[in-house]
N, C-alpha and C. Protein backbone atom coordinates (compact mmCIF):
# COMPACT_ATOMS: atom_id res chain seq x y z
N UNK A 1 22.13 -38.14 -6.11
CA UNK A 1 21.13 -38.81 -6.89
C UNK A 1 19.72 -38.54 -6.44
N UNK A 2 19.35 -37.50 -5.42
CA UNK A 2 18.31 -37.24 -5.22
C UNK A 2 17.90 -35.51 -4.70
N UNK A 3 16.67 -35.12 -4.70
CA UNK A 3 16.27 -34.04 -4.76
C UNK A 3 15.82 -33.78 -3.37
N UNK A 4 16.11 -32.44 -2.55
CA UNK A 4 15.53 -32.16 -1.23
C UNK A 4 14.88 -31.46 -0.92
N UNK A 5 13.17 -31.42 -0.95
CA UNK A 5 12.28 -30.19 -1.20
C UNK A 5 11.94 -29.75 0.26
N UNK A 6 11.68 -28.44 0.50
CA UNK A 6 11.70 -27.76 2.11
C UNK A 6 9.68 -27.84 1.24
N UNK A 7 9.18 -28.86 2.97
CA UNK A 7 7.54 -28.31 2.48
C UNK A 7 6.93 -28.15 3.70
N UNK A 8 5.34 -27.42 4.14
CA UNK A 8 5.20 -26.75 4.74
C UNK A 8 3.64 -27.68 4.63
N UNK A 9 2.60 -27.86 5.64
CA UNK A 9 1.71 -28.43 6.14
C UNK A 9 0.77 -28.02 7.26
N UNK A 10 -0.50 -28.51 7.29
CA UNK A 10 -0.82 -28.53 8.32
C UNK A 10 -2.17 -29.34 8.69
N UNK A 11 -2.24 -29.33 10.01
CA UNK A 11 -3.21 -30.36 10.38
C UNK A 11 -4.75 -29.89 10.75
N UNK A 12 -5.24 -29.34 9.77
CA UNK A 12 -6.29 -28.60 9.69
C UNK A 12 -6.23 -27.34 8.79
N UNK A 13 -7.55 -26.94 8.42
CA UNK A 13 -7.70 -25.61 7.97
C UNK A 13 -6.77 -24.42 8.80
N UNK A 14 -5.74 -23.89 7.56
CA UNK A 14 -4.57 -22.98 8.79
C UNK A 14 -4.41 -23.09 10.15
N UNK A 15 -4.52 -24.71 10.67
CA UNK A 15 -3.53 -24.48 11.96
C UNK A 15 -3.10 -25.45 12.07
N UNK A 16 -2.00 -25.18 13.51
CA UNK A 16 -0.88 -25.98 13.31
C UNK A 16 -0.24 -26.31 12.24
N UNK A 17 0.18 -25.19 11.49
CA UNK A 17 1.45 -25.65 10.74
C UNK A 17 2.46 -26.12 10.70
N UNK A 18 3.15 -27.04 10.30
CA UNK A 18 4.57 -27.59 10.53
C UNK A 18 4.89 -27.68 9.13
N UNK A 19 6.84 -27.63 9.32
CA UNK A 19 7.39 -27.85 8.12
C UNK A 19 8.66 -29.02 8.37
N UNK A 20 8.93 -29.14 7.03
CA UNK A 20 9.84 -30.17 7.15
C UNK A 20 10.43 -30.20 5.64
N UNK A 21 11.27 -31.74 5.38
CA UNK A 21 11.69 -31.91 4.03
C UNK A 21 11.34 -33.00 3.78
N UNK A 22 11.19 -33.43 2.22
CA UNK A 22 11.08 -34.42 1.65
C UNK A 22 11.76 -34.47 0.58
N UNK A 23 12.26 -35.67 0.14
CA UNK A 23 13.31 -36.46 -1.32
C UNK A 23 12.29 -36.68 -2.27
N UNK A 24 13.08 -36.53 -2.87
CA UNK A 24 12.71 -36.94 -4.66
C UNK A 24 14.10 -38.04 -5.13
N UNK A 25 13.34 -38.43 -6.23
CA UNK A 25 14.68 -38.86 -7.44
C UNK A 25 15.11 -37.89 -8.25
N UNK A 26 16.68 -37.81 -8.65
CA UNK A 26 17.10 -37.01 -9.52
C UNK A 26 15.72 -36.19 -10.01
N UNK A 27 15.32 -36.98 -11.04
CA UNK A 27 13.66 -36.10 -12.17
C UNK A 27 12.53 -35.79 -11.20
N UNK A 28 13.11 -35.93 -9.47
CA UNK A 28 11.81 -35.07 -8.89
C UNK A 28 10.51 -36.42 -8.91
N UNK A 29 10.80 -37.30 -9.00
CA UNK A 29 9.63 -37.73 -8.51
C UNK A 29 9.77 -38.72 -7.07
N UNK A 30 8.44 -39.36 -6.84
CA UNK A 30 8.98 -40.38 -5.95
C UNK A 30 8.74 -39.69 -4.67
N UNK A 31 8.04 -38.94 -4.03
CA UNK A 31 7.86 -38.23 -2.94
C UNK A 31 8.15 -39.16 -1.53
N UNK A 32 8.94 -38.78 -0.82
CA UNK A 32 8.86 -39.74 0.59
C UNK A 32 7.79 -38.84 1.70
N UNK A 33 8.35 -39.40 2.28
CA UNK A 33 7.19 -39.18 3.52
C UNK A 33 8.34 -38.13 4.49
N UNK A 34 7.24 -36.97 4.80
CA UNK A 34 8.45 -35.96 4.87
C UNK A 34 9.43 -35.70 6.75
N UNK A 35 10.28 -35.31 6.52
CA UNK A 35 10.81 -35.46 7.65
C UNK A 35 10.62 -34.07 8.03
N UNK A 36 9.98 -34.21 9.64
CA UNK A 36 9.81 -33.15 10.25
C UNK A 36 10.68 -32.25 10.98
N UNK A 37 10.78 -31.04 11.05
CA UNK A 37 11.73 -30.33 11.33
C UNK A 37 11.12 -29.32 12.50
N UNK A 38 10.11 -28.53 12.36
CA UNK A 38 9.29 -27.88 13.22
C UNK A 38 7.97 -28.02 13.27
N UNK A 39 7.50 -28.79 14.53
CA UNK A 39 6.55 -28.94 14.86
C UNK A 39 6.06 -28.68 16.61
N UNK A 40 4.54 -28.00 16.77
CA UNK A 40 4.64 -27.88 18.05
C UNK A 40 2.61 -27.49 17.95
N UNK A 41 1.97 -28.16 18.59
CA UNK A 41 0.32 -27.98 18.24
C UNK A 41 -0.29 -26.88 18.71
N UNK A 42 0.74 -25.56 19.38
CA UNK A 42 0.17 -24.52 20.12
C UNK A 42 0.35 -23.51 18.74
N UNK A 43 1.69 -24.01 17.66
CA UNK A 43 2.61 -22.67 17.02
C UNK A 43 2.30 -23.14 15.75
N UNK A 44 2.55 -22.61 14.40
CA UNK A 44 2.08 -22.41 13.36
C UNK A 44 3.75 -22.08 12.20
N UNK A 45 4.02 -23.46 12.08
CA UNK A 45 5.51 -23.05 11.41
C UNK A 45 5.86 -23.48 10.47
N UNK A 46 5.84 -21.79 9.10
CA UNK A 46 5.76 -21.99 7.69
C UNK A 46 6.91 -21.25 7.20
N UNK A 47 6.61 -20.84 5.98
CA UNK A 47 7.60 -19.82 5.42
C UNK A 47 9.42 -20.73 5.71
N UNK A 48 9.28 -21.87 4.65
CA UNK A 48 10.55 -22.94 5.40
C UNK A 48 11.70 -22.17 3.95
N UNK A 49 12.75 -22.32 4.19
CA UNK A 49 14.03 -22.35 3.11
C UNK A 49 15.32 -23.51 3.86
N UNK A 50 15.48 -24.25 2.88
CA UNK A 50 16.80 -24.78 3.12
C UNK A 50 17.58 -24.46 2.29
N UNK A 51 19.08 -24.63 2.86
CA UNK A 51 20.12 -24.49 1.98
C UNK A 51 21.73 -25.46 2.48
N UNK A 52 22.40 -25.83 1.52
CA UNK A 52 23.23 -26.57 1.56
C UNK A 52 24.20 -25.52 2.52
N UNK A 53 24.87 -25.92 4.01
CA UNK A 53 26.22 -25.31 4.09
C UNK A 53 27.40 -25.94 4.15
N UNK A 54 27.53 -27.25 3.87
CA UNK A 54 29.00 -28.20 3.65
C UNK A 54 28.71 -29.76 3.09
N UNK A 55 29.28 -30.08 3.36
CA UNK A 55 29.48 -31.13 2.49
C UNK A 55 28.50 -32.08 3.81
N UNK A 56 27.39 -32.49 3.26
CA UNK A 56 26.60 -32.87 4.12
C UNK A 56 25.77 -32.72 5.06
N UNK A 57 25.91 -31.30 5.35
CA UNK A 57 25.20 -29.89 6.08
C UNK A 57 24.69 -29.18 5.99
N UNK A 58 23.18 -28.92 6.35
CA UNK A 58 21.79 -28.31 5.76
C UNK A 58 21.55 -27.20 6.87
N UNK A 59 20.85 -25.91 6.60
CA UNK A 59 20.61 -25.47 7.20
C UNK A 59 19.18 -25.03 6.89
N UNK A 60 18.04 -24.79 7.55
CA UNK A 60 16.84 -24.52 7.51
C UNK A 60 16.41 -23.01 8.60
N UNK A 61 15.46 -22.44 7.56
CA UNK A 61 14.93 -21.20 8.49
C UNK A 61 13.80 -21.15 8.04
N UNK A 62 12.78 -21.11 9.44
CA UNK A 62 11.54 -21.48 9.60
C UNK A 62 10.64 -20.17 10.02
N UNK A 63 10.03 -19.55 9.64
CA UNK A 63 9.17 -18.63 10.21
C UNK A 63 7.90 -19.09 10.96
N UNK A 64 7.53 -18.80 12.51
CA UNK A 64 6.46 -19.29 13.43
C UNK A 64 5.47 -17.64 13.34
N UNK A 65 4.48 -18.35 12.66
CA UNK A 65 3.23 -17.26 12.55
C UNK A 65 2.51 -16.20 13.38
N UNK A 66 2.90 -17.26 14.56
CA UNK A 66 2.16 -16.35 15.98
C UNK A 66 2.91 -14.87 16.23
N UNK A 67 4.38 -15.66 16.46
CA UNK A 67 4.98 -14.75 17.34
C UNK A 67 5.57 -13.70 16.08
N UNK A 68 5.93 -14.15 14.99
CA UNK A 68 6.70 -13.83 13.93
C UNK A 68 8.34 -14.46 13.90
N UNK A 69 8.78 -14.61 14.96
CA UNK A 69 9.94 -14.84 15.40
C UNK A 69 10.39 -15.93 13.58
N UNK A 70 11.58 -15.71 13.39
CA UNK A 70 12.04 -16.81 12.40
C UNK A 70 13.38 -17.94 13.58
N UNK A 71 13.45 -18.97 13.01
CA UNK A 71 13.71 -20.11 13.55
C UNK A 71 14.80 -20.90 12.79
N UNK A 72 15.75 -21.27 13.52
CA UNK A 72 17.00 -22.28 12.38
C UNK A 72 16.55 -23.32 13.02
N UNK A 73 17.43 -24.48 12.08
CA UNK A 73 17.87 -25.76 12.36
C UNK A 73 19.26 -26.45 11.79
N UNK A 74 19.62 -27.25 12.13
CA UNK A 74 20.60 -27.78 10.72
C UNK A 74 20.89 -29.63 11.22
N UNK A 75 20.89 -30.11 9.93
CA UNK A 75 21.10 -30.71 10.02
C UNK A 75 22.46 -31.47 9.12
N UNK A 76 23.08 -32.51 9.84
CA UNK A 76 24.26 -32.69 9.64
C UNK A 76 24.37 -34.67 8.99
N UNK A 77 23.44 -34.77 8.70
CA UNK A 77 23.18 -36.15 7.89
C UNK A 77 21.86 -36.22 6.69
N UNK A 78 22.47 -35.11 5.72
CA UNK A 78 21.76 -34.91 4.74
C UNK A 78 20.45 -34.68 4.57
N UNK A 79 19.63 -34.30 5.88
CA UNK A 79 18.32 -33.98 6.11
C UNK A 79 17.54 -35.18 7.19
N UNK A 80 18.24 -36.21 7.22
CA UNK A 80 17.20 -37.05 7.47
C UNK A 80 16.97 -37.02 9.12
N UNK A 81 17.89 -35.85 9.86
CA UNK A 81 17.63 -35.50 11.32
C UNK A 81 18.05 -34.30 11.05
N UNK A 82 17.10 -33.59 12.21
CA UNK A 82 16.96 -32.01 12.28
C UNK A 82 17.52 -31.97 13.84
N UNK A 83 18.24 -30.60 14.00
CA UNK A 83 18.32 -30.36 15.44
C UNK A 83 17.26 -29.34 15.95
N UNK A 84 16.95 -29.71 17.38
CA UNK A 84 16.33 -29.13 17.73
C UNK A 84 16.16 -27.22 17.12
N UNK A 85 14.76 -26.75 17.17
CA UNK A 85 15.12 -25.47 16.75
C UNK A 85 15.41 -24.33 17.41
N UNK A 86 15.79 -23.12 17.24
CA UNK A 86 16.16 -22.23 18.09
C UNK A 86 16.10 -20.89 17.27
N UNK A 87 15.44 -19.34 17.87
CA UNK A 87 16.04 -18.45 17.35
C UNK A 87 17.11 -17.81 16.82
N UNK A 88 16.28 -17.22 15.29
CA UNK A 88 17.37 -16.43 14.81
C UNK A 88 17.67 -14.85 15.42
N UNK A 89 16.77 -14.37 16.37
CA UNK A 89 17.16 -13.11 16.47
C UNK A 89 16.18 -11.80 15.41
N UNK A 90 15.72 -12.49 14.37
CA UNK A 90 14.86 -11.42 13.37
C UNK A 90 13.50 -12.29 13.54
N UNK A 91 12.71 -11.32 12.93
CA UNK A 91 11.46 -11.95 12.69
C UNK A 91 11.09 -11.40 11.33
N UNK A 92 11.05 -12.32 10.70
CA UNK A 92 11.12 -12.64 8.97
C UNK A 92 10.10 -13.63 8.32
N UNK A 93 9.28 -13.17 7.15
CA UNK A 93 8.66 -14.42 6.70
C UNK A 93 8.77 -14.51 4.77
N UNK A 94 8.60 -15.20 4.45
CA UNK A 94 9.19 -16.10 3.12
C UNK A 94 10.61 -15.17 3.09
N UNK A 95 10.69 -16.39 4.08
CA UNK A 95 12.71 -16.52 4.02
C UNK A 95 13.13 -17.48 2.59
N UNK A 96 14.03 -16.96 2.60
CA UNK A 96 14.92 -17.47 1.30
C UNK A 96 16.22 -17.10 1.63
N UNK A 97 16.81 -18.47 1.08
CA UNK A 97 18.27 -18.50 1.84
C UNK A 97 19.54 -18.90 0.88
N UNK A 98 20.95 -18.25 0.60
CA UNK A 98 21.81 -17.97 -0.37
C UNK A 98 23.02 -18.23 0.60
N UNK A 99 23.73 -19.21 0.01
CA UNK A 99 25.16 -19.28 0.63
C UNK A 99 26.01 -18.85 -0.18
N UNK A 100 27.27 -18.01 -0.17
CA UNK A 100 27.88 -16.87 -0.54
C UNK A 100 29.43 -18.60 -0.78
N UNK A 101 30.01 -17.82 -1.94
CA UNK A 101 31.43 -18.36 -1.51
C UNK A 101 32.09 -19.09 -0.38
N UNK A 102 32.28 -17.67 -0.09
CA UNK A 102 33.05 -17.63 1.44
C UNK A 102 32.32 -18.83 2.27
N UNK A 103 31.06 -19.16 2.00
CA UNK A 103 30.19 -19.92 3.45
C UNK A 103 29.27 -19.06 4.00
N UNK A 104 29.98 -17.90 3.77
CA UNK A 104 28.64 -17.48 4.87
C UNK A 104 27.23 -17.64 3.95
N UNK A 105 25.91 -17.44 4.79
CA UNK A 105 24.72 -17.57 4.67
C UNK A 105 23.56 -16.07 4.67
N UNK A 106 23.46 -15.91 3.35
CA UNK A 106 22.49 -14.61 3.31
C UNK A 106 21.17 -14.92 3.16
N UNK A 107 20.40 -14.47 4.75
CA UNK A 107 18.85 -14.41 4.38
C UNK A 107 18.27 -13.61 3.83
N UNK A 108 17.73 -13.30 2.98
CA UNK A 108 16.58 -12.14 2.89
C UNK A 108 15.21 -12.40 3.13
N UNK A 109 14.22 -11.70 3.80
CA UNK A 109 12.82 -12.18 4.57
C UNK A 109 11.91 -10.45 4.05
N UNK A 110 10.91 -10.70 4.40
CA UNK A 110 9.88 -9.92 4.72
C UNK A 110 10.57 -9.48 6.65
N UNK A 111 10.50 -8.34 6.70
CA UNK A 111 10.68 -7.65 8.00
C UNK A 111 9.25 -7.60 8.50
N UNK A 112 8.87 -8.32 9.44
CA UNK A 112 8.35 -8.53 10.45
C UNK A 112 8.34 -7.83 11.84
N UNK A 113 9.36 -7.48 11.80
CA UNK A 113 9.42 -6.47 13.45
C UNK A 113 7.67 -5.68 13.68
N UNK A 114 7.51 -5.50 14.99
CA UNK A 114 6.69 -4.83 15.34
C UNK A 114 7.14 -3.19 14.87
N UNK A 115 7.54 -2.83 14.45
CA UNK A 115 8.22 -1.57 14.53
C UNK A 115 7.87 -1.34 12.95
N UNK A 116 6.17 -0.98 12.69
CA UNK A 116 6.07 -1.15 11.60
C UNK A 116 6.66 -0.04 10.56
N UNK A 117 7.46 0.93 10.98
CA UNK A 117 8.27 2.08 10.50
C UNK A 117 9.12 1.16 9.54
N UNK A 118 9.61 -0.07 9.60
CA UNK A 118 10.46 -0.64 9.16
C UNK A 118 10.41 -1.92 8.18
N UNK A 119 9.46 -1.37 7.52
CA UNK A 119 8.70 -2.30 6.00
C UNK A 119 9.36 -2.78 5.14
N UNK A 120 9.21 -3.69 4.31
CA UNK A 120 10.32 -4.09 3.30
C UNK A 120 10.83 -5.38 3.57
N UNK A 121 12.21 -5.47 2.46
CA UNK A 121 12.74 -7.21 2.47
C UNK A 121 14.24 -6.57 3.17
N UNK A 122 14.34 -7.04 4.54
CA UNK A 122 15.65 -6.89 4.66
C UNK A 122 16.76 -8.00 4.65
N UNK A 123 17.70 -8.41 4.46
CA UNK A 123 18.85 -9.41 4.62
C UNK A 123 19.73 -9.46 5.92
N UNK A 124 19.96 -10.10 6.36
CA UNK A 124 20.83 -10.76 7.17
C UNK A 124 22.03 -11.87 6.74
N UNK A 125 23.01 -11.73 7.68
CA UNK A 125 24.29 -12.75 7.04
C UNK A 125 24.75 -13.74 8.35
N UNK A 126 24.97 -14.66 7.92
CA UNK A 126 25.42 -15.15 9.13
C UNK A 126 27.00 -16.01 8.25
N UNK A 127 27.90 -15.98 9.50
CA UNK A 127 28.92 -16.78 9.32
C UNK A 127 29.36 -17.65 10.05
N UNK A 128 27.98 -18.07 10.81
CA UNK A 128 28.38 -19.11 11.29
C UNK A 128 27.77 -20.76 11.35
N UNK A 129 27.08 -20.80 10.27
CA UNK A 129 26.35 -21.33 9.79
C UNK A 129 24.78 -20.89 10.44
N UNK A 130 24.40 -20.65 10.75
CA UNK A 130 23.06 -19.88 11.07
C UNK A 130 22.76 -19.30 12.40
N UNK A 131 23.98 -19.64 13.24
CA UNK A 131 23.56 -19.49 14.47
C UNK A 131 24.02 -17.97 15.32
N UNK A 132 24.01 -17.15 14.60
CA UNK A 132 24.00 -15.95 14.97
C UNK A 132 24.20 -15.23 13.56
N UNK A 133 22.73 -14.16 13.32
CA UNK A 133 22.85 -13.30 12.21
C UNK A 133 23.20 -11.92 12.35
N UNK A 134 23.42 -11.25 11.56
CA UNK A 134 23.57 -9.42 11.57
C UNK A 134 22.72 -9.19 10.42
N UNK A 135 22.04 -8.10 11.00
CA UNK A 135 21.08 -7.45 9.28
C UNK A 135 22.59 -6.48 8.88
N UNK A 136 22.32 -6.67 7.67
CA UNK A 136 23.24 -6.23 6.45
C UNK A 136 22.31 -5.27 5.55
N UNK A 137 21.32 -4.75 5.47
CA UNK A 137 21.04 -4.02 4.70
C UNK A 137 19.29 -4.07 3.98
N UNK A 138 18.70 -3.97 2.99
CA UNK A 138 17.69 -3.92 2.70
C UNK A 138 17.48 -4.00 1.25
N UNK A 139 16.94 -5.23 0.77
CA UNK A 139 16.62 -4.74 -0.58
C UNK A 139 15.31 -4.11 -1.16
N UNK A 140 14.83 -4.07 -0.37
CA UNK A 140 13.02 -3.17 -0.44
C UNK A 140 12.92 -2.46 0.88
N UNK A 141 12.61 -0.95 0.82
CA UNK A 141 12.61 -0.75 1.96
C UNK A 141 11.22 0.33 1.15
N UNK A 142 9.88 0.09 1.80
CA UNK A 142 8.59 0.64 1.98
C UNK A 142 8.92 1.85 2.54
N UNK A 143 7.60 2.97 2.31
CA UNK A 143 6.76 3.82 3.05
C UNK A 143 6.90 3.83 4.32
N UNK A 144 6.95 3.94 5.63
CA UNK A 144 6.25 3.76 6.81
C UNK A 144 4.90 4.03 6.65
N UNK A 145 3.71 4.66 5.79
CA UNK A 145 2.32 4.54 5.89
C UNK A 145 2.13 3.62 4.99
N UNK A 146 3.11 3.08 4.14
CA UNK A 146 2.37 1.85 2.94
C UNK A 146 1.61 0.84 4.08
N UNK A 147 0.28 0.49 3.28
CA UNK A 147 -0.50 -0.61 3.50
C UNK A 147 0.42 -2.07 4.15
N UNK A 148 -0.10 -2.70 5.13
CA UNK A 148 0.81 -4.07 5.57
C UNK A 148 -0.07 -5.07 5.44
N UNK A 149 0.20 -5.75 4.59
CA UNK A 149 -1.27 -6.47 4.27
C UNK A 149 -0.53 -7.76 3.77
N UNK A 150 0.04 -8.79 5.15
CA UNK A 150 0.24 -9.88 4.62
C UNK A 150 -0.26 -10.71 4.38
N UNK A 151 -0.25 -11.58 3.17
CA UNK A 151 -1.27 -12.55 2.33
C UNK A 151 -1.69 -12.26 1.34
N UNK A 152 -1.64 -10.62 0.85
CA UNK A 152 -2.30 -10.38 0.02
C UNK A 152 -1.88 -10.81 -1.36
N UNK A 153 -2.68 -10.78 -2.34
CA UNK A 153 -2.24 -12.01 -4.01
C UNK A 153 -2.20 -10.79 -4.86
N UNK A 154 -1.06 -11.38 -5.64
CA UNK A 154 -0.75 -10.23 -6.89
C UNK A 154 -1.83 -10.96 -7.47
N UNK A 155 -2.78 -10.50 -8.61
CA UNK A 155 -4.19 -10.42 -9.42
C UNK A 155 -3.34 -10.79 -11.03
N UNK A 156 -2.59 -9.73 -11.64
CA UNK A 156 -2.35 -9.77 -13.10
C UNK A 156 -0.88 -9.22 -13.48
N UNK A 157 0.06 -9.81 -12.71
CA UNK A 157 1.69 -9.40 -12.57
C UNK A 157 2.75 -10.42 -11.85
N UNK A 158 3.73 -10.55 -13.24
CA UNK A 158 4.07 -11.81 -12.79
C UNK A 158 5.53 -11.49 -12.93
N UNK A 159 6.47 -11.05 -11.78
CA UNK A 159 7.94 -11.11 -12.21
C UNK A 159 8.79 -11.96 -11.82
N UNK A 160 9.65 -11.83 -12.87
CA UNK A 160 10.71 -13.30 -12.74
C UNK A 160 12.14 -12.99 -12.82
N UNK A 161 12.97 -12.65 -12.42
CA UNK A 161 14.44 -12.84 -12.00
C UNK A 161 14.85 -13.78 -12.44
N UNK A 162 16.21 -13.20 -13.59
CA UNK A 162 16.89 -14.38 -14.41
C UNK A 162 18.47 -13.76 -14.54
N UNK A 163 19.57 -14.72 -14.33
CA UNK A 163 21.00 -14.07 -14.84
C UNK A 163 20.96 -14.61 -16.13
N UNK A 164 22.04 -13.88 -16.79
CA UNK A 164 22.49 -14.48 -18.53
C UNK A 164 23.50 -15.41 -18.48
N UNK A 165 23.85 -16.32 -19.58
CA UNK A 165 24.98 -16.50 -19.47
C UNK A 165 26.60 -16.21 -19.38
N UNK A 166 27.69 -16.23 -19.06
CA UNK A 166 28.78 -15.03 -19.65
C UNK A 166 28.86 -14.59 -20.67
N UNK A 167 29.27 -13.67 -20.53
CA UNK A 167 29.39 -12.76 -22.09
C UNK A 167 31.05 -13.40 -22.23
N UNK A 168 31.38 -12.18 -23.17
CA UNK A 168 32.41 -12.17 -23.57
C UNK A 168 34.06 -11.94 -22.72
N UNK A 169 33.15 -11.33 -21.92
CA UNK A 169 34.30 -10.48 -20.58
C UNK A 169 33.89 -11.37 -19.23
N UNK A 170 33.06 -12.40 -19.52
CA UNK A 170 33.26 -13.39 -18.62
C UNK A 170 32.22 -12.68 -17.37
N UNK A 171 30.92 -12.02 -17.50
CA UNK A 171 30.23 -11.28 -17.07
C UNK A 171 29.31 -11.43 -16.85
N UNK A 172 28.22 -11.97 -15.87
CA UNK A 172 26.91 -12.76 -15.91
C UNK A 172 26.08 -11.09 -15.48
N UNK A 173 24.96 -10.76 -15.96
CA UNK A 173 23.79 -9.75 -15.37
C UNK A 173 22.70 -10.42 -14.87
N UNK A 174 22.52 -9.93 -13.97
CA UNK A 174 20.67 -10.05 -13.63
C UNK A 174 19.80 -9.31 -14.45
N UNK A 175 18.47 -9.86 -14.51
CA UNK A 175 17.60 -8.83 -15.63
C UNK A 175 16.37 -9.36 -14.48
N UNK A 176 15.45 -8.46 -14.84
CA UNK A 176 13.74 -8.78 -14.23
C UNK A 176 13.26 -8.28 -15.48
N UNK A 177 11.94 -9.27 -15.77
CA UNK A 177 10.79 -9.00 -16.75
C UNK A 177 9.30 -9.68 -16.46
C-alpha cells in the first residue's frame, strides 16, 4: 500500500551528499521524512538505485563521488533500516538496478574505472544479493579518445525505452524512439 522512492540530497551547494529512501501512498503522495542510508560529511553519496530482492528485502547501490567507488546496502525490514555500507568492487555512477528471475541482481552503471581506455555502460551480476559482483559485459562501450565529460546535459534529444505488449506468439520487444 505504499511507494519507495531512492532520493539523493545534500547539505549545501554540491556537498556532502547523502542518499536515502522515502514512502509515499499508493498515488505517490504523502512524502515522509527520508531514511538515511549513506551518509558521511567528508564523502559525497549520489547516483542511489534500489531494488526489491525478496520478500521484504531491499537492496541499494550508492555511488561516492570522490573516490568513484559504488557502494551496497540492504535492508531487510522494508527500508526502514539500512545496513551498514560496504563496497561493491566497481566504480559506477547512475546505477540502475534489475533483478532477473532467477534472483540474481543486474547492475548496469557508467564505468568509472581510472582506466579511461574503458568508457561506456558496463553491467555486473551478482547472485548473491549484492554482496559480491562479476562484470558480465557492456552495453555501451565508447572510443578510448571519446570526450569524458561527466555532467554534461543532452540540449534537444530525448530517448525513451519502451517494451510492447505480447503479441500473438506471446512475444514482448523493446523499441527506442
Amino acid at each position: 500500500g505504499r511507494l519507495m522512492w531512492a532520493v539523493i540530497g545534500t547539505m549545501g551547494r554540491d556537498d556532502q551528499w547523502h542518499c536515502g529512501v522515502t514512502f509515499t501512498d499508493a498515488e505517490g503522495k504523502g512524502y515522509t521524512k527520508p531514511t538515511i542510508i549513506a551518509y558521511a560529511p567528508d564523502r559525497n553519496f549520489a547516483d542511489t538505485d534500489v531494488v526489491h530482492i525478496d520478500d521484504g528485502h531491499y537492496l541499494a547501490v550508492i555511488r561516492e563521488m570522490n573516490d568513484k567507488d559504488s557502494w551496497y546496502s540492504h535492508s531487510s525490514d522494508e527500508g526502514k533500516t539500512w545496513s551498514p555500507i560496504q563496497r561493491t568492487g566497481f566504480k559506477g555512477a547512475n546505477t540502475k538496478l534489475f533483478r532477473l528471475r532467477s534472483g540474481a541482481i543486474i547492475c548496469a552503471y557508467r564505468n568509472e574505472e581510472s582506466d579511461l581506455t574503458r568508457r561506456g555502460v558496463a553491467m555486473s551480476l551478482s547472485t548473491d544479493g549484492g554482496a559480491t559482483w562479476e562484470e558480465i559485459g557492456w552495453l555501451y562501450s565508447a572510443l578510448p579518445e571519446s570526450k569524458h565529460s561527466p555532467g554534461y546535459v543532452c540540449d534537444n534529444e530525448i530517448l525513451c525505452t519502451l517494451h510492447t505488449y505480447p503479441d500473438e506468439n506471446d512475444r514482448i520487444d523493446l523499441h527506442q524512439i
